[in-house]
PDB file of N, CA and C in Angstrom:
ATOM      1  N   UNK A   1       9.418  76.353 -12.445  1.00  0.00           N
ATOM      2  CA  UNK A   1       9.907  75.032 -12.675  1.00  0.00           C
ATOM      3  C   UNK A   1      10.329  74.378 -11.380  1.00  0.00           C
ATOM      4  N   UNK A   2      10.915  74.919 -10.616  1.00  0.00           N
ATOM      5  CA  UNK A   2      11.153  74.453  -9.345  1.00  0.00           C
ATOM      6  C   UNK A   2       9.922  74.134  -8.560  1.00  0.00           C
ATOM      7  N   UNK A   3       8.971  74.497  -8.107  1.00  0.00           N
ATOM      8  CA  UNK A   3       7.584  74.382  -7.567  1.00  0.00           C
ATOM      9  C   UNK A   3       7.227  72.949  -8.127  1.00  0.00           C
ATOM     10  N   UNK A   4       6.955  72.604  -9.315  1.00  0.00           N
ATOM     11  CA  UNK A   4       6.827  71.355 -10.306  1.00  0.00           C
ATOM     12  C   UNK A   4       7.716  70.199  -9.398  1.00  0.00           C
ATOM     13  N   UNK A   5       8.902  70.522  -9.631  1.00  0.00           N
ATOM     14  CA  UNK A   5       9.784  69.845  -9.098  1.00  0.00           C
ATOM     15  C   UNK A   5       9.965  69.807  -7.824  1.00  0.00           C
ATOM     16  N   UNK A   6       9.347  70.295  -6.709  1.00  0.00           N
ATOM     17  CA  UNK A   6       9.263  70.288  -5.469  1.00  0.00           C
ATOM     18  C   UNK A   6       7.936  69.665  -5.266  1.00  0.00           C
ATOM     19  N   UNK A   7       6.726  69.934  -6.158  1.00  0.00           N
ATOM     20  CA  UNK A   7       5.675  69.131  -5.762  1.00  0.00           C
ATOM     21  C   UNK A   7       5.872  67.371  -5.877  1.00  0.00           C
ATOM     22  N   UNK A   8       6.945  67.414  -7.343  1.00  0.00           N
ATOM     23  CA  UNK A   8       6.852  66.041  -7.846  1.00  0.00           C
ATOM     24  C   UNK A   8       7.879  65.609  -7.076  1.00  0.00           C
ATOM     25  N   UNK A   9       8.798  65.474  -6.122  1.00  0.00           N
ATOM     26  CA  UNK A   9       9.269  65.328  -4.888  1.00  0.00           C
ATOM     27  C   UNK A   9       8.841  65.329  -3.669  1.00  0.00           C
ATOM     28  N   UNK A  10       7.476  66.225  -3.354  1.00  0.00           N
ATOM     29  CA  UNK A  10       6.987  65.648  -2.008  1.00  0.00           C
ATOM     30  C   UNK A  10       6.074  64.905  -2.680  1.00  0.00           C
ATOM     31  N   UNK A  11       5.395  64.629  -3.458  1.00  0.00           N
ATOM     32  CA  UNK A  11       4.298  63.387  -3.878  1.00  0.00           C
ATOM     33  C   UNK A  11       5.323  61.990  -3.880  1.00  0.00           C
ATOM     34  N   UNK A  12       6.582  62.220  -5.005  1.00  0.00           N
ATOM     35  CA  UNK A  12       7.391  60.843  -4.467  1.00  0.00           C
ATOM     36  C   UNK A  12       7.520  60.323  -2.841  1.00  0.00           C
ATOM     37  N   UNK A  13       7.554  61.416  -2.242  1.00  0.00           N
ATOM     38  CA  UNK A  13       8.426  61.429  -0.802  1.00  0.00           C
ATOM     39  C   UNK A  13       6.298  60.662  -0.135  1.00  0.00           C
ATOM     40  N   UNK A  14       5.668  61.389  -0.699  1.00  0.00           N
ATOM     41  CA  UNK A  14       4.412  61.002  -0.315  1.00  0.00           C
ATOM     42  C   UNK A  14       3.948  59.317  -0.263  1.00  0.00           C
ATOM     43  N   UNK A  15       4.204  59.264  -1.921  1.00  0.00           N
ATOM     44  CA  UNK A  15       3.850  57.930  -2.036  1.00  0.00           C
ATOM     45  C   UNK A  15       5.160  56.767  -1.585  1.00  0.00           C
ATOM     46  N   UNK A  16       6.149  56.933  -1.719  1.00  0.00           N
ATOM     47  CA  UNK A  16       6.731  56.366  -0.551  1.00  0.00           C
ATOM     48  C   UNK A  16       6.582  55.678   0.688  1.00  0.00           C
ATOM     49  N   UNK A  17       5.891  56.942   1.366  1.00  0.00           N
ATOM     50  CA  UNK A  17       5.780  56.821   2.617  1.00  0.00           C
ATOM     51  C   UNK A  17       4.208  55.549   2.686  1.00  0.00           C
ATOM     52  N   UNK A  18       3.514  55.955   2.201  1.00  0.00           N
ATOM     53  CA  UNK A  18       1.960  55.392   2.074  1.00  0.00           C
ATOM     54  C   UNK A  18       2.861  53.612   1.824  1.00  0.00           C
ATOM     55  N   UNK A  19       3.875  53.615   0.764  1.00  0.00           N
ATOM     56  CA  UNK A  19       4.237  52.217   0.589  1.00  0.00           C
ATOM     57  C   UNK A  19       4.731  51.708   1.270  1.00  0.00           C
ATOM     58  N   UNK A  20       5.559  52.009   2.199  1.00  0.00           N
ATOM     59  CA  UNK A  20       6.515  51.352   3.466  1.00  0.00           C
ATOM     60  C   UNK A  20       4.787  51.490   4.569  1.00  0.00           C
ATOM     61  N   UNK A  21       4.377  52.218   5.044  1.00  0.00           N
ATOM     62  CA  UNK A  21       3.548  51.876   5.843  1.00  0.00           C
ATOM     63  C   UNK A  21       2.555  50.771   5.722  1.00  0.00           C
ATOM     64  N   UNK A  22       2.212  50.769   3.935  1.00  0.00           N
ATOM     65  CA  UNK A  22       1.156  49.522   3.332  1.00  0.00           C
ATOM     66  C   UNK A  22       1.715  48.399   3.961  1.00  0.00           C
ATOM     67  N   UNK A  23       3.283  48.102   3.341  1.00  0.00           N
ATOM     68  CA  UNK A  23       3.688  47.062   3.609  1.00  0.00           C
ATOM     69  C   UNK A  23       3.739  46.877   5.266  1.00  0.00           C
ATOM     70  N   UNK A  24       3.951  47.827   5.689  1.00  0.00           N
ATOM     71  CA  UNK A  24       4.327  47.504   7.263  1.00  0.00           C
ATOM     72  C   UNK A  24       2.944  47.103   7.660  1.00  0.00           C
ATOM     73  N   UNK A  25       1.512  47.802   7.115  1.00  0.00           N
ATOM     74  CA  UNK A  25       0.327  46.724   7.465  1.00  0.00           C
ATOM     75  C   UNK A  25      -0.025  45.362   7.222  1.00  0.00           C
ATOM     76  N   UNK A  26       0.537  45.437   6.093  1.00  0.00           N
ATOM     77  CA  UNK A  26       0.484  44.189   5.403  1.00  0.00           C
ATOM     78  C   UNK A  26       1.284  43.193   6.051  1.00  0.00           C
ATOM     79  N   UNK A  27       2.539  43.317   6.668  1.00  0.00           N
ATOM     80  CA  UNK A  27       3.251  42.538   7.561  1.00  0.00           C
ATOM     81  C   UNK A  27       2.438  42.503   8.958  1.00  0.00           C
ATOM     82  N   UNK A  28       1.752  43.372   8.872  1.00  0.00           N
ATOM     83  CA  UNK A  28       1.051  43.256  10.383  1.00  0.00           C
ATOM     84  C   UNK A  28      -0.187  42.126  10.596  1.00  0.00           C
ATOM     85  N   UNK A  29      -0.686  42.421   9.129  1.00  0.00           N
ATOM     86  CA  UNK A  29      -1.795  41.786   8.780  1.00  0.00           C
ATOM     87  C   UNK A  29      -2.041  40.316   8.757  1.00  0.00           C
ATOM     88  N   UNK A  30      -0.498  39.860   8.148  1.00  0.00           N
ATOM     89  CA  UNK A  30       0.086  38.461   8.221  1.00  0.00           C
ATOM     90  C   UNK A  30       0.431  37.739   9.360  1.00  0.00           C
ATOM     91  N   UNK A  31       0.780  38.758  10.028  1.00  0.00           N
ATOM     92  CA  UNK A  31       1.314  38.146  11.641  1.00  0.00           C
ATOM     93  C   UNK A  31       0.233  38.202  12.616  1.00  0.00           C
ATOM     94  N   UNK A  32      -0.841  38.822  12.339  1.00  0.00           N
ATOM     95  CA  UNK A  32      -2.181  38.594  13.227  1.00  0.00           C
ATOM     96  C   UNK A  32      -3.170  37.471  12.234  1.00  0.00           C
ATOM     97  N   UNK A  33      -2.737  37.349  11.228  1.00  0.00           N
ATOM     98  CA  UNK A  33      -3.832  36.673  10.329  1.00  0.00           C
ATOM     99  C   UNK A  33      -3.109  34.626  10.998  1.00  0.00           C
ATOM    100  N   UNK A  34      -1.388  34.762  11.139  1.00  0.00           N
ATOM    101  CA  UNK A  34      -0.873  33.601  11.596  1.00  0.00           C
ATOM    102  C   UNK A  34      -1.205  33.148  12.893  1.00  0.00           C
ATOM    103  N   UNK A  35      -1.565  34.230  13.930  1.00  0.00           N
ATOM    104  CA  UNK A  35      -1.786  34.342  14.873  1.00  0.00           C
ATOM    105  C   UNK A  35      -3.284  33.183  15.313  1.00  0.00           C
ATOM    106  N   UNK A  36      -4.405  33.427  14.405  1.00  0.00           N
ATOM    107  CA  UNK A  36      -5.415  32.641  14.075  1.00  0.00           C
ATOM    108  C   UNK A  36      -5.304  31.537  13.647  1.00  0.00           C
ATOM    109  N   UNK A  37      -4.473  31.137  13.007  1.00  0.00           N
ATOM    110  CA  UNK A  37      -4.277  29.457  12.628  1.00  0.00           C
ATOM    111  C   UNK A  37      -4.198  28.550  13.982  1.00  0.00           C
ATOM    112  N   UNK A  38      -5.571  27.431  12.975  1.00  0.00           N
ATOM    113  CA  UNK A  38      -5.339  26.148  14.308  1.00  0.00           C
ATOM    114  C   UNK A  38      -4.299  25.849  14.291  1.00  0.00           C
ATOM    115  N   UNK A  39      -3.901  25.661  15.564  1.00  0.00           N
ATOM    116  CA  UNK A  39      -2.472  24.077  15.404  1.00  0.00           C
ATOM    117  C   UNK A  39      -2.898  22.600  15.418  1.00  0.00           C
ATOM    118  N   UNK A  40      -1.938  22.319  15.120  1.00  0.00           N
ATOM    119  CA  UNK A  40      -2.068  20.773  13.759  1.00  0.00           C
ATOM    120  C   UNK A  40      -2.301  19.864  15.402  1.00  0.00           C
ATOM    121  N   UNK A  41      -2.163  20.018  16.198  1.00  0.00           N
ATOM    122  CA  UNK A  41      -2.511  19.091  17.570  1.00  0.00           C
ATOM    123  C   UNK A  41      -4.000  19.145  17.634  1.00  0.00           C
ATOM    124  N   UNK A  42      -4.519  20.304  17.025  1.00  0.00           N
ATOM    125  CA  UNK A  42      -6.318  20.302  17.477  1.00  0.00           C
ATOM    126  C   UNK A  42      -7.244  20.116  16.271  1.00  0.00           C
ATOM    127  N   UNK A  43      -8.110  19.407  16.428  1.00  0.00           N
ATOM    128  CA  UNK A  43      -9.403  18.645  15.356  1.00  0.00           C
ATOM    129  C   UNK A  43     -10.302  19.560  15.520  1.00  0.00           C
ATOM    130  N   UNK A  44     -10.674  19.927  14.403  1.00  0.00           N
ATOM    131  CA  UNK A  44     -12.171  20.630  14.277  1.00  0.00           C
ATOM    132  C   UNK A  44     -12.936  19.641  13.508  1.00  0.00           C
ATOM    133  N   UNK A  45     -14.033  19.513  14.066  1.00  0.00           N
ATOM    134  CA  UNK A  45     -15.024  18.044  13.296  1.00  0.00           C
ATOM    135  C   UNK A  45     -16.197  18.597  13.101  1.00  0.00           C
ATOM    136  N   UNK A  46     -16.929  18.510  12.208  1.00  0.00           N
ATOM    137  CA  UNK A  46     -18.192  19.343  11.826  1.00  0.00           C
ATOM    138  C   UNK A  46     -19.041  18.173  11.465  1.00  0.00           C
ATOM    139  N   UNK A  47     -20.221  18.020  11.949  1.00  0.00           N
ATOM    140  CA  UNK A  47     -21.440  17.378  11.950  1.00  0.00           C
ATOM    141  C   UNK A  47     -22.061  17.099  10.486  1.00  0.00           C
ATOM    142  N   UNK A  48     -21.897  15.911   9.870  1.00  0.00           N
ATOM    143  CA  UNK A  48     -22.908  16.080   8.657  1.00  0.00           C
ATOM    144  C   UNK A  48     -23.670  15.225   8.499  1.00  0.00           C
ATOM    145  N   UNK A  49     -24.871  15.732   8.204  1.00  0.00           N
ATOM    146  CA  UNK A  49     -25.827  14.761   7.541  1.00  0.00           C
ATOM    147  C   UNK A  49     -25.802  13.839   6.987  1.00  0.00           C
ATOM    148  N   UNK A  50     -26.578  12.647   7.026  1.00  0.00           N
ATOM    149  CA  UNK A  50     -26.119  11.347   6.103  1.00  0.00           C
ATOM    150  C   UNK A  50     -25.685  10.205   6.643  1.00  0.00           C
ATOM    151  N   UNK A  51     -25.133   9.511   5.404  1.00  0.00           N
ATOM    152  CA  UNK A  51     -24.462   8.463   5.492  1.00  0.00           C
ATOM    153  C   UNK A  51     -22.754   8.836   6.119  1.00  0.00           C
ATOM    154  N   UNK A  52     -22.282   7.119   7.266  1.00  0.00           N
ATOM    155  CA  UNK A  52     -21.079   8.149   7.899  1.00  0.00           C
ATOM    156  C   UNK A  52     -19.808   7.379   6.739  1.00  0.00           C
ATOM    157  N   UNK A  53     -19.051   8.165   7.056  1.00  0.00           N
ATOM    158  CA  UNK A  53     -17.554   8.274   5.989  1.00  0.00           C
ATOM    159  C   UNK A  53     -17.344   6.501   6.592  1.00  0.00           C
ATOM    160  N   UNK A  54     -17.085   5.931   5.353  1.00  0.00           N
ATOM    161  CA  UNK A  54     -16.681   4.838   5.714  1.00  0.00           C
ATOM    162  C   UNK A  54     -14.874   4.567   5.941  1.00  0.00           C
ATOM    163  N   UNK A  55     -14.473   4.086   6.884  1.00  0.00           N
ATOM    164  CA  UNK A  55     -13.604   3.879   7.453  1.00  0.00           C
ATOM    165  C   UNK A  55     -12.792   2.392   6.950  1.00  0.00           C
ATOM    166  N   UNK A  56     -11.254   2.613   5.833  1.00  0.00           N
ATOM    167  CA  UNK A  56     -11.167   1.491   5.117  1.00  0.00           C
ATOM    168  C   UNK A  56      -9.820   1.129   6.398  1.00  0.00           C
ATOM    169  N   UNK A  57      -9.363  -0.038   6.592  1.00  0.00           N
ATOM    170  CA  UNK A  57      -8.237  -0.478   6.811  1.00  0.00           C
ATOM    171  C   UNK A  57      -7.399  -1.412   5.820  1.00  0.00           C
ATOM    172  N   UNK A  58      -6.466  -1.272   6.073  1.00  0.00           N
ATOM    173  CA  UNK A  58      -5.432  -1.412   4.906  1.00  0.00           C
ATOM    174  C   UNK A  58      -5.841  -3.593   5.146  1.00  0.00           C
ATOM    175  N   UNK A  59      -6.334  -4.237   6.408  1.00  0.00           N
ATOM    176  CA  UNK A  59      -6.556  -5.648   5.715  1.00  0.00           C
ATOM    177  C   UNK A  59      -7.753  -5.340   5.463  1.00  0.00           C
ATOM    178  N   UNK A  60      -7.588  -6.173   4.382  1.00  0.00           N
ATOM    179  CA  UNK A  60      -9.098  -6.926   3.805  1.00  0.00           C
ATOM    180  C   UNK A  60      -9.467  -7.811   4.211  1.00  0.00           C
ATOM    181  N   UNK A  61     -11.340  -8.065   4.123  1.00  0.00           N
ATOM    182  CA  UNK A  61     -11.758  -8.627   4.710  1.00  0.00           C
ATOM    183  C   UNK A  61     -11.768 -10.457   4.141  1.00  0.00           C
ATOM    184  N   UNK A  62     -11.424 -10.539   2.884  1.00  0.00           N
ATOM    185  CA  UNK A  62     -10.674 -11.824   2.552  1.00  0.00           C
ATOM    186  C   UNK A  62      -9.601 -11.632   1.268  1.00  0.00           C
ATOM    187  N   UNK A  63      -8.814 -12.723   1.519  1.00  0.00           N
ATOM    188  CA  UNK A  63      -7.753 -12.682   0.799  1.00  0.00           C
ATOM    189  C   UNK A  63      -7.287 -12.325  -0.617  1.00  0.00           C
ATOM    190  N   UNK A  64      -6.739 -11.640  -1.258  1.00  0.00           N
ATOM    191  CA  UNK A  64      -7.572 -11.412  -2.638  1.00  0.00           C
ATOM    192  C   UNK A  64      -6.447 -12.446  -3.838  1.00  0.00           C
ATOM    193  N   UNK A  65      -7.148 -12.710  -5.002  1.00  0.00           N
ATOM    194  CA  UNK A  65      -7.117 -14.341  -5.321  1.00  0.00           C
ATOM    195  C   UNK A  65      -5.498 -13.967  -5.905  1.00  0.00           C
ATOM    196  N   UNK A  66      -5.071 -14.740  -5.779  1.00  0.00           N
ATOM    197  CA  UNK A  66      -3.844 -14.651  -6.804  1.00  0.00           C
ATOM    198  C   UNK A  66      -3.082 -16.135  -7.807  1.00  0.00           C
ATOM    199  N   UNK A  67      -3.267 -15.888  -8.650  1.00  0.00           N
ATOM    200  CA  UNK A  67      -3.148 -16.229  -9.567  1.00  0.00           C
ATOM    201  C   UNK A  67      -2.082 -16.929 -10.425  1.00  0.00           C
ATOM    202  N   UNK A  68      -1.663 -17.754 -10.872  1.00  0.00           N
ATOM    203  CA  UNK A  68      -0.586 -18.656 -11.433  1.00  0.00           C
ATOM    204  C   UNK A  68       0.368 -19.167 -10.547  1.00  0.00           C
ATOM    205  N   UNK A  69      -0.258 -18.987  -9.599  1.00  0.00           N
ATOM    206  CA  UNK A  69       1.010 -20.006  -8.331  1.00  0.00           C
ATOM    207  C   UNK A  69       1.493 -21.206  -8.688  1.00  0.00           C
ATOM    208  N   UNK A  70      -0.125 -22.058  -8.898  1.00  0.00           N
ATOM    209  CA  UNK A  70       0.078 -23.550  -9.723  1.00  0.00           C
ATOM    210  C   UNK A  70       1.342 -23.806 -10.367  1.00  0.00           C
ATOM    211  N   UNK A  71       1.306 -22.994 -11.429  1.00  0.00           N
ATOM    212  CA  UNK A  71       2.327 -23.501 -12.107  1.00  0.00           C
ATOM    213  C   UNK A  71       3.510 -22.873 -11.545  1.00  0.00           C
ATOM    214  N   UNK A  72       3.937 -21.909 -10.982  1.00  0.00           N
ATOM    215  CA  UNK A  72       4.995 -21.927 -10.316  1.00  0.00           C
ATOM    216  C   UNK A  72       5.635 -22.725  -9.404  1.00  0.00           C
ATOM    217  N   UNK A  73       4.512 -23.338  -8.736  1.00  0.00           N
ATOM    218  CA  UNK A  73       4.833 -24.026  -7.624  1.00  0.00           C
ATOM    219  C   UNK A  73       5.052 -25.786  -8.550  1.00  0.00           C
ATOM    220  N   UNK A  74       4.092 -26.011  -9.642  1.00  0.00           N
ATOM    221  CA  UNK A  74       4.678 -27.236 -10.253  1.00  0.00           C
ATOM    222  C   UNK A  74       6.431 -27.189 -11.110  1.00  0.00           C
ATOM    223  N   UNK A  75       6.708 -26.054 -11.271  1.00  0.00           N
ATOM    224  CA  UNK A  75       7.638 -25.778 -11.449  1.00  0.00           C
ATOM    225  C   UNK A  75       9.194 -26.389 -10.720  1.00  0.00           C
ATOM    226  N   UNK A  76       8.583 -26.157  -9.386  1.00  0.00           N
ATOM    227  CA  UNK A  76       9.651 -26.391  -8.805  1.00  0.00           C
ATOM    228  C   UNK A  76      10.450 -27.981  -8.725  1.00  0.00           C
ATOM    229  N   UNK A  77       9.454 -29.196  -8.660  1.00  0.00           N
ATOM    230  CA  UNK A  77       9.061 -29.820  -7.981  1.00  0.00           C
ATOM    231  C   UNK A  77       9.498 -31.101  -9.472  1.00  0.00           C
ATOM    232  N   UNK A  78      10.128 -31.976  -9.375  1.00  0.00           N
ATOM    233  CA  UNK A  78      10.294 -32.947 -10.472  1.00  0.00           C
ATOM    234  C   UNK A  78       9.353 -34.242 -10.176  1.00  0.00           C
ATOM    235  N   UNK A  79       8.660 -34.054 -11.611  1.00  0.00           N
ATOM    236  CA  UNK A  79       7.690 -35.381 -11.653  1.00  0.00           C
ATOM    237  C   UNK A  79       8.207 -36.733 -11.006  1.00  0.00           C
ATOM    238  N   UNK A  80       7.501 -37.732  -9.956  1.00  0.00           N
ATOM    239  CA  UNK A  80       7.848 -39.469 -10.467  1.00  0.00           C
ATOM    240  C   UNK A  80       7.775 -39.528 -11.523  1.00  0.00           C
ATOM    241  N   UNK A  81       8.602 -40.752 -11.546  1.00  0.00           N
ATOM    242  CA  UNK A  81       8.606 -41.038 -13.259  1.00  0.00           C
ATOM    243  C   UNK A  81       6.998 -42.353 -12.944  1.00  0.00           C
ATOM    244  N   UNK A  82       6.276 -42.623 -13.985  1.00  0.00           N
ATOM    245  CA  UNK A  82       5.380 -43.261 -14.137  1.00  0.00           C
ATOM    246  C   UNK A  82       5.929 -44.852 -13.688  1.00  0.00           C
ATOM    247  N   UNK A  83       5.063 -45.779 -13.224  1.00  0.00           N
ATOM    248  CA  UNK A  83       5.493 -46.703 -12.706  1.00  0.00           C
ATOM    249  C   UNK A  83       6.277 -47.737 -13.847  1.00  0.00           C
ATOM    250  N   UNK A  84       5.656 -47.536 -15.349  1.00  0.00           N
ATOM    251  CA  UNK A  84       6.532 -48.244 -16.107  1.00  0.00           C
ATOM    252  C   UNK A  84       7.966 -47.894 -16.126  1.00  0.00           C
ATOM    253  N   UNK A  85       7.876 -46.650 -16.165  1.00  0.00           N
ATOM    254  CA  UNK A  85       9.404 -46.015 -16.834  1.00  0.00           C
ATOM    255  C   UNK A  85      10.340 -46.741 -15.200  1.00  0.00           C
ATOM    256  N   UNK A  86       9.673 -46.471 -13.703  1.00  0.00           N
ATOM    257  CA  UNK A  86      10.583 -47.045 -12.541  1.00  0.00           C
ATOM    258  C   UNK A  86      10.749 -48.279 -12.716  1.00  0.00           C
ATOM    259  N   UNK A  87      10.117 -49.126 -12.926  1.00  0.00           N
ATOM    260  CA  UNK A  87      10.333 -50.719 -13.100  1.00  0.00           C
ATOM    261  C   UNK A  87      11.198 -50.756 -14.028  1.00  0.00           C
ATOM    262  N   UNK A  88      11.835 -50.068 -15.354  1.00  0.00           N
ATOM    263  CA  UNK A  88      12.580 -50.505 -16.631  1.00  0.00           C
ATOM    264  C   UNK A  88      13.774 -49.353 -16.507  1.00  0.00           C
ATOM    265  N   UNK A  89      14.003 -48.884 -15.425  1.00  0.00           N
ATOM    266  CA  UNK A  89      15.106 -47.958 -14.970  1.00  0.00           C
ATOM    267  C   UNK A  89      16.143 -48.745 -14.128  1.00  0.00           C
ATOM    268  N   UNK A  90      17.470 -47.861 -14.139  1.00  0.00           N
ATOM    269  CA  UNK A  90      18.470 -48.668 -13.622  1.00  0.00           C
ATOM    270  C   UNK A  90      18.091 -48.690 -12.344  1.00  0.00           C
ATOM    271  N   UNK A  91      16.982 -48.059 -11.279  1.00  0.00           N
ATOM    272  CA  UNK A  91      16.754 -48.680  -9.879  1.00  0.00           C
ATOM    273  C   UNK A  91      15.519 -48.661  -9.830  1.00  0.00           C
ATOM    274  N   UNK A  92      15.403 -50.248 -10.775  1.00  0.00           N
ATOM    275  CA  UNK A  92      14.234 -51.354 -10.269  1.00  0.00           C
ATOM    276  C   UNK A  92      13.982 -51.702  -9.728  1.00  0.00           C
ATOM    277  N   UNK A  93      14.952 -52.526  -8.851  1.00  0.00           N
ATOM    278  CA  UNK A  93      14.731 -53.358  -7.377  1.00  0.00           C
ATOM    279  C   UNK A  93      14.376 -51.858  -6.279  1.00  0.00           C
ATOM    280  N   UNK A  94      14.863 -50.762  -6.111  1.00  0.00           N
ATOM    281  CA  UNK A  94      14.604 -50.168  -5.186  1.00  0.00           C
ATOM    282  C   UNK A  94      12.945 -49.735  -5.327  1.00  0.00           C
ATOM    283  N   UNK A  95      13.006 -48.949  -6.469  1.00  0.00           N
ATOM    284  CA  UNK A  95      11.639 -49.447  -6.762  1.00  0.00           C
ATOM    285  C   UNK A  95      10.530 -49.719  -6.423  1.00  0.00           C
ATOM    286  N   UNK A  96      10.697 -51.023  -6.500  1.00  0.00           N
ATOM    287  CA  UNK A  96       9.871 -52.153  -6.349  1.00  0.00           C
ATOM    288  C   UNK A  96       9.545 -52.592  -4.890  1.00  0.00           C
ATOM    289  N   UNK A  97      10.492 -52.528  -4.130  1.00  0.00           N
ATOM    290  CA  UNK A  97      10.574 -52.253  -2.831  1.00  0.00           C
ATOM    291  C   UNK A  97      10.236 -51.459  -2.175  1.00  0.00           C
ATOM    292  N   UNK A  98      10.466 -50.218  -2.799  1.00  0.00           N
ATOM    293  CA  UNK A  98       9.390 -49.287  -2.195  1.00  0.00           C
ATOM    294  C   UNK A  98       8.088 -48.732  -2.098  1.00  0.00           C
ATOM    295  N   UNK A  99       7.767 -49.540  -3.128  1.00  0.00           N
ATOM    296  CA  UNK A  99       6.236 -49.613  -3.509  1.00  0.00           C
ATOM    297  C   UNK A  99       5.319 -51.204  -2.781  1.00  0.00           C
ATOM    298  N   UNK A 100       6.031 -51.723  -3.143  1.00  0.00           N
ATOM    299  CA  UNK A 100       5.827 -53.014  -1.733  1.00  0.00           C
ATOM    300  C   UNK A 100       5.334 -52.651  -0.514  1.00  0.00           C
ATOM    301  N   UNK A 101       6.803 -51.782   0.223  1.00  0.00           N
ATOM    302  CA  UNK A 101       6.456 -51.434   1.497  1.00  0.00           C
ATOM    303  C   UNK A 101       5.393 -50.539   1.443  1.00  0.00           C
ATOM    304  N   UNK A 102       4.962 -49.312   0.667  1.00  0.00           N
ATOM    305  CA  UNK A 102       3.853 -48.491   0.430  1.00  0.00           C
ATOM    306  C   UNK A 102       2.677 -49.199   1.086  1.00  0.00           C
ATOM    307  N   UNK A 103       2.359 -50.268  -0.178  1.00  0.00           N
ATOM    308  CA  UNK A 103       1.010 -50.624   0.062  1.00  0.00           C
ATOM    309  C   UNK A 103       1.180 -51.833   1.334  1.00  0.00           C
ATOM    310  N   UNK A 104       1.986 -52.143   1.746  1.00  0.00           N
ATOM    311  CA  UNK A 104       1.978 -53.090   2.848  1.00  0.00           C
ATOM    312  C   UNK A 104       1.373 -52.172   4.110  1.00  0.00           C
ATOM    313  N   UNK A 105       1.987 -51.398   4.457  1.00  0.00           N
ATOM    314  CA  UNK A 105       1.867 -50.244   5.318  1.00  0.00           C
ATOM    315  C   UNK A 105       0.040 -49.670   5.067  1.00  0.00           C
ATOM    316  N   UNK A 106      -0.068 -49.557   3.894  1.00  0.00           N
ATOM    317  CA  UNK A 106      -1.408 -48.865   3.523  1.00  0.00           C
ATOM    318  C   UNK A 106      -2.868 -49.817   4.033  1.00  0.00           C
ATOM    319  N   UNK A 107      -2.153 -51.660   3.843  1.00  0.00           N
ATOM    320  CA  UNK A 107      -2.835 -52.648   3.878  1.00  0.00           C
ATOM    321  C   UNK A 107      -3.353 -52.775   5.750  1.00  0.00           C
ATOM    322  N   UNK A 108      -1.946 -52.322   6.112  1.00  0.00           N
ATOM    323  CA  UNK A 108      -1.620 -52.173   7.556  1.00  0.00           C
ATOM    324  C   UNK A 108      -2.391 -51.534   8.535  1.00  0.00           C
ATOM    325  N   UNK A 109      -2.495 -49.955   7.595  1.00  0.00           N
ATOM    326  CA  UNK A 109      -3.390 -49.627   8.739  1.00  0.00           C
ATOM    327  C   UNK A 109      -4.956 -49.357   8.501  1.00  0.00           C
ATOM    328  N   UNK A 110      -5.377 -50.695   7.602  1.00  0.00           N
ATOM    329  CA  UNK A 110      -6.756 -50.448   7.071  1.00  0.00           C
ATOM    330  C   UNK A 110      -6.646 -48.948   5.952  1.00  0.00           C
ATOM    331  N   UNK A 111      -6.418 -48.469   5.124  1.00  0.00           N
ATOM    332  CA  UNK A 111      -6.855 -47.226   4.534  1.00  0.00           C
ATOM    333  C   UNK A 111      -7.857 -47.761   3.524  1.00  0.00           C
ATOM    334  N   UNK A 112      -7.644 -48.895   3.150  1.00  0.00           N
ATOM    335  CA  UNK A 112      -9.373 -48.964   2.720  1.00  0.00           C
ATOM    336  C   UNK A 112      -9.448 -50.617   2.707  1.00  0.00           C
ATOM    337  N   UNK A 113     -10.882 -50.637   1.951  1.00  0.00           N
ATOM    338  CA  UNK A 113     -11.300 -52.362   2.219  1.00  0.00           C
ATOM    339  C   UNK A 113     -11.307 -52.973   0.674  1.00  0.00           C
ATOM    340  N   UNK A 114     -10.433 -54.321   0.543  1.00  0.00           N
ATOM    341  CA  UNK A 114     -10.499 -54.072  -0.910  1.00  0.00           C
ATOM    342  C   UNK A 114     -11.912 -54.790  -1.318  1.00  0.00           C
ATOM    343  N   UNK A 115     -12.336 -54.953  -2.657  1.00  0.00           N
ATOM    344  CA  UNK A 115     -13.671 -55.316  -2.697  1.00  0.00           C
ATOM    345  C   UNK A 115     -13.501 -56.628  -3.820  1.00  0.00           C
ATOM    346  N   UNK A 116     -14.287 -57.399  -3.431  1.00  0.00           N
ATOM    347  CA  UNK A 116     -13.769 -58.343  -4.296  1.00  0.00           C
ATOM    348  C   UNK A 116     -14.448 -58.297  -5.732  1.00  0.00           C
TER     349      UNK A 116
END
């Protein structure tokens, strides 16, 4: 019984040993396998056939459309009132005066020819 038990003690003591050394290759293995890694400073570029990788930049080459401004932007902005509603408002005379000077000015610098 002892023999049993002395074999099954140097086989533990055996396989043991085989496991701390595995690992100690295995740590070896890792630290020569790290050893081989590119560093991130150097490009490896490999040649391919074909068509070449197209190259996007973040502008575009025209503007891309956008949409409901219009009315945001009419939004902002308060209508004239129509020329009836200014003439029958409490500032008529200003008004009126200022639409005077308009087309006087307009008459002024030729902007068009009237036709008879």
């Amino acid at each position: 019984m002892s023999t049993l038990s002395e074999n099954t003690l140097s086989d533990l003591d055996d396989l043991t040993k085989r496991e701390t050394t595995s690992s100690d290759s295995q740590a070896e293995t890792e630290v020569s396998d790290n050893c081989d890694v590119i560093p991130l400073c150097r490009t490896v570029s490999h040649r391919v056939t074909g068509r070449p990788k197209i190259l996007r930049t973040i502008k575009r080459a025209r503007p891309r459309k956008e949409y409901g401004q219009v009315s945001i932007t009419m939004e902002c902005f308060e209508t004239s009132p129509s020329v009836q509603e200014a003439l029958s408002g409490p500032n008529k005379t200003d008004w009126k005066n200022a639409m005077k000077e308009e087309h006087d000015a307009l008459i002024k610098e030729t902007a068009w020819t009237l036709v008879p």
